[in-house]
Protein backbone atom coordinates (compact mmCIF):
# COMPACT_ATOMS: atom_id res chain seq x y z
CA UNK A 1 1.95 0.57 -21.35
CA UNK A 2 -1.12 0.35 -19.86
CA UNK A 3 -2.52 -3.34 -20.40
CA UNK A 4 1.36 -5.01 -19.98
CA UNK A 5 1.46 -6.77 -16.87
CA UNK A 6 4.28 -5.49 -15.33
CA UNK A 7 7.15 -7.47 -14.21
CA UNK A 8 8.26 -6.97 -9.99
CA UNK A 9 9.96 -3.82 -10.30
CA UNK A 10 12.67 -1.96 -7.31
CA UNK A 11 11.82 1.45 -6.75
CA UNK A 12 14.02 3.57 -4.16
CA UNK A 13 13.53 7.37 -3.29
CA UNK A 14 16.39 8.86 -1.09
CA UNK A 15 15.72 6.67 2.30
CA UNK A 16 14.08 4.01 1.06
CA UNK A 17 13.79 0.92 -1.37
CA UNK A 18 10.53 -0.50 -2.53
CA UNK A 19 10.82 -4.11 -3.59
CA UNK A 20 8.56 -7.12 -4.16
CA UNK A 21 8.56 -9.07 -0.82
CA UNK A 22 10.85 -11.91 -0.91
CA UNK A 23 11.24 -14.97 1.51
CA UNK A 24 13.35 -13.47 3.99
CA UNK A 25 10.69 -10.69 4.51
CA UNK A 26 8.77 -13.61 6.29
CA UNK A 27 9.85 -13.03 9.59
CA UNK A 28 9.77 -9.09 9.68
CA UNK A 29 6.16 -8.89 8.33
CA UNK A 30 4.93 -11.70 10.91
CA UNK A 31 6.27 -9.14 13.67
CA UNK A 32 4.99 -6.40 12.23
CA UNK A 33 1.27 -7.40 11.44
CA UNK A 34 1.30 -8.41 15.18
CA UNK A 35 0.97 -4.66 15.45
CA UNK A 36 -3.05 -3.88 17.08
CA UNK A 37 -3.31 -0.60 14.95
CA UNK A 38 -2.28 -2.83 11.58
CA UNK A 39 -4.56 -5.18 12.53
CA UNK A 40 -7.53 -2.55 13.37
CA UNK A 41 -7.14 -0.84 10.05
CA UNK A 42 -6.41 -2.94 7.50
CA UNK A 43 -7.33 -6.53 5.97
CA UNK A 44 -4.80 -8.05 7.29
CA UNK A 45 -6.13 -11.34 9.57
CA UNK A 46 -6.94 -11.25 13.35
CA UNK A 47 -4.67 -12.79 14.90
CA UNK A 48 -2.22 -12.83 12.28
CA UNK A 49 0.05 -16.13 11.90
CA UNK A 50 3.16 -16.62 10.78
CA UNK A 51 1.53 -18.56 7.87
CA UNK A 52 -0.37 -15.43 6.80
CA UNK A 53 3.02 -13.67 6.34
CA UNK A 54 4.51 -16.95 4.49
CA UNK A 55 0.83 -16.33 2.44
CA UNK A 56 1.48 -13.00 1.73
CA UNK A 57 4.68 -12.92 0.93
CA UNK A 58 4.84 -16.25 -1.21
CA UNK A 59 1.45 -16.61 -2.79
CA UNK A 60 -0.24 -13.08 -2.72
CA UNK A 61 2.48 -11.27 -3.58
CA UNK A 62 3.61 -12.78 -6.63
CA UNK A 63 0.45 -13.60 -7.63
CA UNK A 64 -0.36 -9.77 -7.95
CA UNK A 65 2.57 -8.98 -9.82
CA UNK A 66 2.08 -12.58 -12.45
CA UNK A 67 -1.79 -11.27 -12.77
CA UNK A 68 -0.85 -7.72 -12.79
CA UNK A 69 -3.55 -6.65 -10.95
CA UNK A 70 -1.58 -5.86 -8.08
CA UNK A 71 1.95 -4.40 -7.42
CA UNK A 72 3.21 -5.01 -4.27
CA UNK A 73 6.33 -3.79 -2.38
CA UNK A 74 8.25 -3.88 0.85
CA UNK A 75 9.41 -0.79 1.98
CA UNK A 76 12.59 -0.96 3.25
CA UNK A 77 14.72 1.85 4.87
CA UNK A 78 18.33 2.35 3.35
CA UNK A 79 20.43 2.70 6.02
CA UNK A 80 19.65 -0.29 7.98
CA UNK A 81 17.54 -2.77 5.92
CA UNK A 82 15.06 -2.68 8.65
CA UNK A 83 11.45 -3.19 7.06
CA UNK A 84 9.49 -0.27 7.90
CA UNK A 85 6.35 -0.79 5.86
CA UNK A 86 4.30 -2.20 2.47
CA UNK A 87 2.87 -0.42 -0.44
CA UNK A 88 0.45 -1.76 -3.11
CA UNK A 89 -1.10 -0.68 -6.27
CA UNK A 90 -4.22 -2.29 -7.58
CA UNK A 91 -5.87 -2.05 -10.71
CA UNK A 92 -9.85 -1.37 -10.24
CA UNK A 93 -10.09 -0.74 -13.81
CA UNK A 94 -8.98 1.06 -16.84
CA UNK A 95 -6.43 4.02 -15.63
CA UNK A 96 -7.97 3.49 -12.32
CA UNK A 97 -6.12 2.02 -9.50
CA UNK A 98 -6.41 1.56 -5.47
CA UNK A 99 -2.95 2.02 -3.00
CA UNK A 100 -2.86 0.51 0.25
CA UNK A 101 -0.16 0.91 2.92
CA UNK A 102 0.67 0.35 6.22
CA UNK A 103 4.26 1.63 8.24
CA UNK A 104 5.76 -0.39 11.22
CA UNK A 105 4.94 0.65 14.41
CA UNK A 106 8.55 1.77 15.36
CA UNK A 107 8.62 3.45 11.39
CA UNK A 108 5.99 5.74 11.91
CA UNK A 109 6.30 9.88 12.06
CA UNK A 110 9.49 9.99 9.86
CA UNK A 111 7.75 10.55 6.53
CA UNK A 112 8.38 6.95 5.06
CA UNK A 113 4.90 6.35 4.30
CA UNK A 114 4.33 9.36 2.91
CA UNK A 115 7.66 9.28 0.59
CA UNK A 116 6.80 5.76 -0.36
CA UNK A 117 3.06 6.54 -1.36
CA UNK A 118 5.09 9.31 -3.60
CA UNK A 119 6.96 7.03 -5.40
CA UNK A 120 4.33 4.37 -5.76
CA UNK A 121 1.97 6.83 -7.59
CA UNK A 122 4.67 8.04 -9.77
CA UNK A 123 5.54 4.84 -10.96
CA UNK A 124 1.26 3.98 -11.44
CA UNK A 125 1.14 7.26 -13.43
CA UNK A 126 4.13 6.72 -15.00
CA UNK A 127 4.59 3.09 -15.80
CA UNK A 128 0.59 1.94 -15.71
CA UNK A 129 -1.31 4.83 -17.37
CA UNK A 130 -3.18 5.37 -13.94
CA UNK A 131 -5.35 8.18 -14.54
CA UNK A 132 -6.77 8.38 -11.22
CA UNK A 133 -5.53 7.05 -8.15
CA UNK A 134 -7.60 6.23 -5.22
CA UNK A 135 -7.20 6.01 -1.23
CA UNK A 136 -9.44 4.14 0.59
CA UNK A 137 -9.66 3.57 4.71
CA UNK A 138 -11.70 3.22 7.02
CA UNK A 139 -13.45 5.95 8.76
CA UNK A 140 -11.46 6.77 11.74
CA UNK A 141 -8.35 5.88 10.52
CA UNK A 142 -6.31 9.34 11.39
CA UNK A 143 -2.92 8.07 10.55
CA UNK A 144 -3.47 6.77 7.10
CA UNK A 145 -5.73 10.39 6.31
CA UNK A 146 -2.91 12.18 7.59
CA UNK A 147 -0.28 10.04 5.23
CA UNK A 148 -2.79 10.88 2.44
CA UNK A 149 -3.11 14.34 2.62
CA UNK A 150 0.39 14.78 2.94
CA UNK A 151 1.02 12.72 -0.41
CA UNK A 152 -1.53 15.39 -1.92
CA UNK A 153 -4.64 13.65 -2.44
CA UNK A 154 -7.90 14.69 -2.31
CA UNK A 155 -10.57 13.74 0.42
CA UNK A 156 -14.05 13.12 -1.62
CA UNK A 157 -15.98 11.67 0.59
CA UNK A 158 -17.41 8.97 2.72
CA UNK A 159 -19.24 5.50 1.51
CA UNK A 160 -21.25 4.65 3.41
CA UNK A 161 -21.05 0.59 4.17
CA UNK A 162 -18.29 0.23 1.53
CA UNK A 163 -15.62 -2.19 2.52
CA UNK A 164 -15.82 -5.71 4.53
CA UNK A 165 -13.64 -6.37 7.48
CA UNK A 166 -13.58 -9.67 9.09
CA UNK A 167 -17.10 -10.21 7.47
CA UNK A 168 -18.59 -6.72 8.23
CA UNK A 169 -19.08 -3.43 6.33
CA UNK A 170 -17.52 -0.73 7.07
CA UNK A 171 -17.96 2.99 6.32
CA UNK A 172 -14.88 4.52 4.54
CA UNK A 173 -13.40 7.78 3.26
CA UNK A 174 -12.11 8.17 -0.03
CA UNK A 175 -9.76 10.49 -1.57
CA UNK A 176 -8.14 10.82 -4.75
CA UNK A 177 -4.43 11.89 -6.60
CA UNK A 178 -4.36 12.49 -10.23
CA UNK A 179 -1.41 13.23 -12.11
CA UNK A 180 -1.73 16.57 -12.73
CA UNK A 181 -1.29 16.92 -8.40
CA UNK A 182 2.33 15.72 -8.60
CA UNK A 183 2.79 17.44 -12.19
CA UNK A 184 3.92 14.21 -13.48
């Protein structure tokens, strides 16, 4: 239902499990934000400390999940354990919601964002009543477009000073994924 919050919830698709960060992810998302092209496209801070990671995995996190106006997850490939990326869902407001992502620089080309963005929207269709979910990044960002594209959304545009980065705004494309495009 649409206006429960919903409790941390485990999502796996065949090489991967999607889980709420936990304390032990500490260490692997310090290393990974250290990552230039994370920092360049995302929010994430510049430089990034190892008490943003203990931040984001013990405060922001959780606090997403309590509010429910975010679900976050670690990505986590099957095999090994390794963390190769995060998801999120965020609510912007009745059956609308926002996904953000980013992959490990060692994760990326095998698919794993793109299978992970999969079974993130499912679940927002599925489990939140999301009528309309929306990718947002900043123009330029080739990687993330690609990921989108190949999760079957569609590119609407660009706004035009839209988003603040490290106190400026910056132009982004937006696309969008209903679920009718996944035939959920």
């Amino acid at each position: 239902m649409s206006d429960m919050i919903p409790s941390p919830t485990v999502l796996e698709t065949e090489r991967l499990i999607l889980r709420p960060p936990v304390g032990e992810d500490v260490d692997a998302v310090f290393t990974a934000c250290q990552d230039e092209q994370i920092q360049r496209w995302t929010v994430v801070p510049s430089p990034y400390r190892r008490a943003d990671a203990e931040f984001f995995v013990e405060q922001l996190a959780p606090d997403g999940w309590r509010t429910g106006r975010q679900a976050t997850w670690c990505v986590l490939e099957k095999e090994t354990g390794a963390l190769v990326g995060t998801q999120s869902l965020t609510t912007r407001a009745p059956g609308a919601a926002e996904v953000g992502f980013w992959g490990t620089a060692d994760s990326r080309g095998r698919g794993y964002a793109v299978e992970a963005l999969l079974a993130v929207a499912r679940w927002g269709f599925a489990e939140r009543a999301v009528r309309r979910l929306e990718w947002v990044a900043y123009v330029g960002n080739e990687p993330s477009r690609a990921v989108a594209r190949r999760a079957g959304f569609t590119l609407e545009g660009t706004l035009r000073s839209y988003a603040p980065q490290r106190g400026e705004y910056r132009d982004c494309w937006v696309a969008s994924l209903l679920p009718a495009d996944l035939e959920v």
